[in-house]
C-alpha atoms as a PDB file:
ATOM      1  CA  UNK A   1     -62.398  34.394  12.216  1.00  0.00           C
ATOM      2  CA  UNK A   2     -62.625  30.722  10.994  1.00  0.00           C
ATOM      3  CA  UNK A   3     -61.051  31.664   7.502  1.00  0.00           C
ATOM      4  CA  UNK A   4     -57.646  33.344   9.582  1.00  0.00           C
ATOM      5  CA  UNK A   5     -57.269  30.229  11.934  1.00  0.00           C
ATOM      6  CA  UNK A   6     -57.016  27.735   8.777  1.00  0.00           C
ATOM      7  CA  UNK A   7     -55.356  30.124   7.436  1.00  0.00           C
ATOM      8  CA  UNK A   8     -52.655  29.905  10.052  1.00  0.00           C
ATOM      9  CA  UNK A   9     -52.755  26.486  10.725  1.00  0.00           C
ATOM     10  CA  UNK A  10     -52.405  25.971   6.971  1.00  0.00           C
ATOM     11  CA  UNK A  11     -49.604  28.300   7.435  1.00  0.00           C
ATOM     12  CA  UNK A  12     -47.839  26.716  10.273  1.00  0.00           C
ATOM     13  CA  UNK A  13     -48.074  23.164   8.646  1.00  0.00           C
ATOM     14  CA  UNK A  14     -46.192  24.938   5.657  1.00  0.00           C
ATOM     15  CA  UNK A  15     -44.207  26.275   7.813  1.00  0.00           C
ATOM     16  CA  UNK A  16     -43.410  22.984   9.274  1.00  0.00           C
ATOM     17  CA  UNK A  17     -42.957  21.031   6.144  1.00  0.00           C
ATOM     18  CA  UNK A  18     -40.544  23.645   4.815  1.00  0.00           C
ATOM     19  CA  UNK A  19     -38.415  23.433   8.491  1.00  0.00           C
ATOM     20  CA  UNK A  20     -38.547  19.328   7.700  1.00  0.00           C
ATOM     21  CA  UNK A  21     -37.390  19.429   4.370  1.00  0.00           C
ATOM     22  CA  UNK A  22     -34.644  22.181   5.164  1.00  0.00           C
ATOM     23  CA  UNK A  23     -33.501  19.817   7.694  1.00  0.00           C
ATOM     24  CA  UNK A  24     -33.713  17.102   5.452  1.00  0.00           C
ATOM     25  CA  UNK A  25     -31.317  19.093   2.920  1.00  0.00           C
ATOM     26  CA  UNK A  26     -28.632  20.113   5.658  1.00  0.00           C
ATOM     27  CA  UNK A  27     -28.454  16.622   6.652  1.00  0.00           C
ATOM     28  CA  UNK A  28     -27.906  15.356   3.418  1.00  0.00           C
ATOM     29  CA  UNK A  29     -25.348  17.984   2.736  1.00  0.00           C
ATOM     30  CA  UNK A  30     -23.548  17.366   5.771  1.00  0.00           C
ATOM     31  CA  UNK A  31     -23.715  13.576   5.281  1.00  0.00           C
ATOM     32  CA  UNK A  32     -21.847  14.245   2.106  1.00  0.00           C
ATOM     33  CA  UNK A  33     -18.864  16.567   3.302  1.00  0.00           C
ATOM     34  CA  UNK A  34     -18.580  14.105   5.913  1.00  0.00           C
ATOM     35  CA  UNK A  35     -18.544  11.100   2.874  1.00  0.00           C
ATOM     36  CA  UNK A  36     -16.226  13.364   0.916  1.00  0.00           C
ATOM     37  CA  UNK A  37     -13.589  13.975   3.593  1.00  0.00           C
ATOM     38  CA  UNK A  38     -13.239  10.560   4.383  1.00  0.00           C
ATOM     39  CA  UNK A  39     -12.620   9.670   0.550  1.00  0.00           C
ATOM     40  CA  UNK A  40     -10.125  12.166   0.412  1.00  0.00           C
ATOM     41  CA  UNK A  41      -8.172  10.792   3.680  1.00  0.00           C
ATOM     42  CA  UNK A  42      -8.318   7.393   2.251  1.00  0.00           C
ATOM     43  CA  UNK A  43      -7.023   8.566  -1.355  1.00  0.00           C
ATOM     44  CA  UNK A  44      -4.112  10.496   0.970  1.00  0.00           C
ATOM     45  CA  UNK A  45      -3.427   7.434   3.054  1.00  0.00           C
ATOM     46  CA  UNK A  46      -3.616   5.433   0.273  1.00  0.00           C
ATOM     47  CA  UNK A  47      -0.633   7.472  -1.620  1.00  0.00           C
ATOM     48  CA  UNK A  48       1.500   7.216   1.096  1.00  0.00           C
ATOM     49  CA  UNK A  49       1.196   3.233   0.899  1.00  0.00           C
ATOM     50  CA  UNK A  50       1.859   2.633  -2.456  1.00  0.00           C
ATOM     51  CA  UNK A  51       4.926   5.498  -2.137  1.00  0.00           C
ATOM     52  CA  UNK A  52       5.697   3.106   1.051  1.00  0.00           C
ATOM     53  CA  UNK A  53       5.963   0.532  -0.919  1.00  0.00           C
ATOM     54  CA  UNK A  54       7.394   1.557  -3.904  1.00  0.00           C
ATOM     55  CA  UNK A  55      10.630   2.330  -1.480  1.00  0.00           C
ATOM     56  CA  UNK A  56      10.398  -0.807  -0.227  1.00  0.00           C
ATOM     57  CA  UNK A  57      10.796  -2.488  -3.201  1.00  0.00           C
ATOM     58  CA  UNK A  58      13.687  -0.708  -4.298  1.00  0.00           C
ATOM     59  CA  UNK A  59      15.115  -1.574  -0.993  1.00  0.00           C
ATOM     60  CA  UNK A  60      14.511  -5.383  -2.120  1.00  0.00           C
ATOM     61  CA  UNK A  61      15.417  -4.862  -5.673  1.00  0.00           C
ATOM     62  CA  UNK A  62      19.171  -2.958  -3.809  1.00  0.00           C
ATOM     63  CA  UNK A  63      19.755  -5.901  -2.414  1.00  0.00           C
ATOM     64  CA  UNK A  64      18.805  -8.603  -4.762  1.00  0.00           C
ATOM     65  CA  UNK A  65      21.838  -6.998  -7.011  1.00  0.00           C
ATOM     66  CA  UNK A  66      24.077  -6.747  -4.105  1.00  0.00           C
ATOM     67  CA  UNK A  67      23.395 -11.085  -3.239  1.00  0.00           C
ATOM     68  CA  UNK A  68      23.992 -11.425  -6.769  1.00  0.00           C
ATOM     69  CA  UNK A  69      26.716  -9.984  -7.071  1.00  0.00           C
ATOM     70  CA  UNK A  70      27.886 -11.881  -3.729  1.00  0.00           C
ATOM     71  CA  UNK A  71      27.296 -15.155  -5.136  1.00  0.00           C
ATOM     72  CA  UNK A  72      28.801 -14.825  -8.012  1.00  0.00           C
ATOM     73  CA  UNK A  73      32.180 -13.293  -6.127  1.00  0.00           C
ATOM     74  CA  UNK A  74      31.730 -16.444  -3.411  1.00  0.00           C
ATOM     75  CA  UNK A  75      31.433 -19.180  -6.172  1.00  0.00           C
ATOM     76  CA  UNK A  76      33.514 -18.149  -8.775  1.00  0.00           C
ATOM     77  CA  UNK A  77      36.523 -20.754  -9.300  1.00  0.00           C
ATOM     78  CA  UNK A  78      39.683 -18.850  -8.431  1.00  0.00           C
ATOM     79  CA  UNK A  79      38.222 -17.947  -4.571  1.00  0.00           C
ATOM     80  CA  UNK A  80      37.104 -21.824  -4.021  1.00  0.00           C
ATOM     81  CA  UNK A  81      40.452 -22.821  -5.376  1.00  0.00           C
ATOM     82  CA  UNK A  82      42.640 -20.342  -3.159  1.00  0.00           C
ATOM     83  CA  UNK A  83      40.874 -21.308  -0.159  1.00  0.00           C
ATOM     84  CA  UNK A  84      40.945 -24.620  -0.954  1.00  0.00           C
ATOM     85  CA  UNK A  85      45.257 -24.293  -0.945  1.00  0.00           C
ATOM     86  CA  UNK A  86      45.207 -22.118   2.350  1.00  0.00           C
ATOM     87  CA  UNK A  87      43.380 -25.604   4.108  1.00  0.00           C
ATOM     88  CA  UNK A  88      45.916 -27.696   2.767  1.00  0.00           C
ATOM     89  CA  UNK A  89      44.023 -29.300  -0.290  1.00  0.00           C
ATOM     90  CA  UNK A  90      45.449 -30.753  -3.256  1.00  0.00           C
ATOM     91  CA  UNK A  91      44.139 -31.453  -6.855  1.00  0.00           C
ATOM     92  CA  UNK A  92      42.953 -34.564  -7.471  1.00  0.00           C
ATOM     93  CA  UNK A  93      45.171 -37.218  -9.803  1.00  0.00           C
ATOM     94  CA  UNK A  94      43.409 -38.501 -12.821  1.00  0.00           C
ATOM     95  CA  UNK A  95      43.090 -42.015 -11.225  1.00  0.00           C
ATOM     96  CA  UNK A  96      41.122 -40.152  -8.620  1.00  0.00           C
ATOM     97  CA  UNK A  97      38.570 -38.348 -10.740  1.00  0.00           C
ATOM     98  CA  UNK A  98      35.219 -40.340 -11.308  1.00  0.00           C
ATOM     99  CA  UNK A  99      33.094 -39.591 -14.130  1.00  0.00           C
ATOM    100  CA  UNK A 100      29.121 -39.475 -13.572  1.00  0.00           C
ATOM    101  CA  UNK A 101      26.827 -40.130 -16.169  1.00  0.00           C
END
């Protein structure tokens, strides 16, 4: 009778070690699917700010031509001169004119 109960109780602690260690594993592979999803939401999230961005620059770049292309229309030499003329302006005489170093 003494040989079946440490039998069983030799059984049970097996028993109990392999319940621990199963729980051990399921933890660790739920840990994991749990670390693996959130990897793949920050790769996603991550792709959709750099595509953000990427728009957003050539929104910047768009408009850098456009000023460009502004400025040189606004100070080109012909506009500055006509407007000068429509408020009454006049070329200077050569007396006028001083030279700077």
């Amino acid at each position: 009778m003494r040989g079946n109960l440490k039998s069983n109780q030799a059984a049970n602690v097996s028993r109990r070690a392999m319940f621990r260690i199963g729980t051990v594993l399921l933890a660790v592979l739920v840990g994991e699917l749990f670390f693996y999803t959130w990897c793949r939401v920050q790769c996603t999230q991550t792709g959709y700010a750099i595509s953000r961005e990427k728009h957003r620059r050539q929104q910047q770049l768009t408009l850098q031509r456009e000023l460009k292309t502004e400025m040189a229309r606004l100070t080109s030499p012909s506009l500055i001169e006509s407007r000068a003329r429509r408020l009454g302006m006049v070329s200077p005489h050569p007396n006028q004119m001083v030279t700077l170093p």
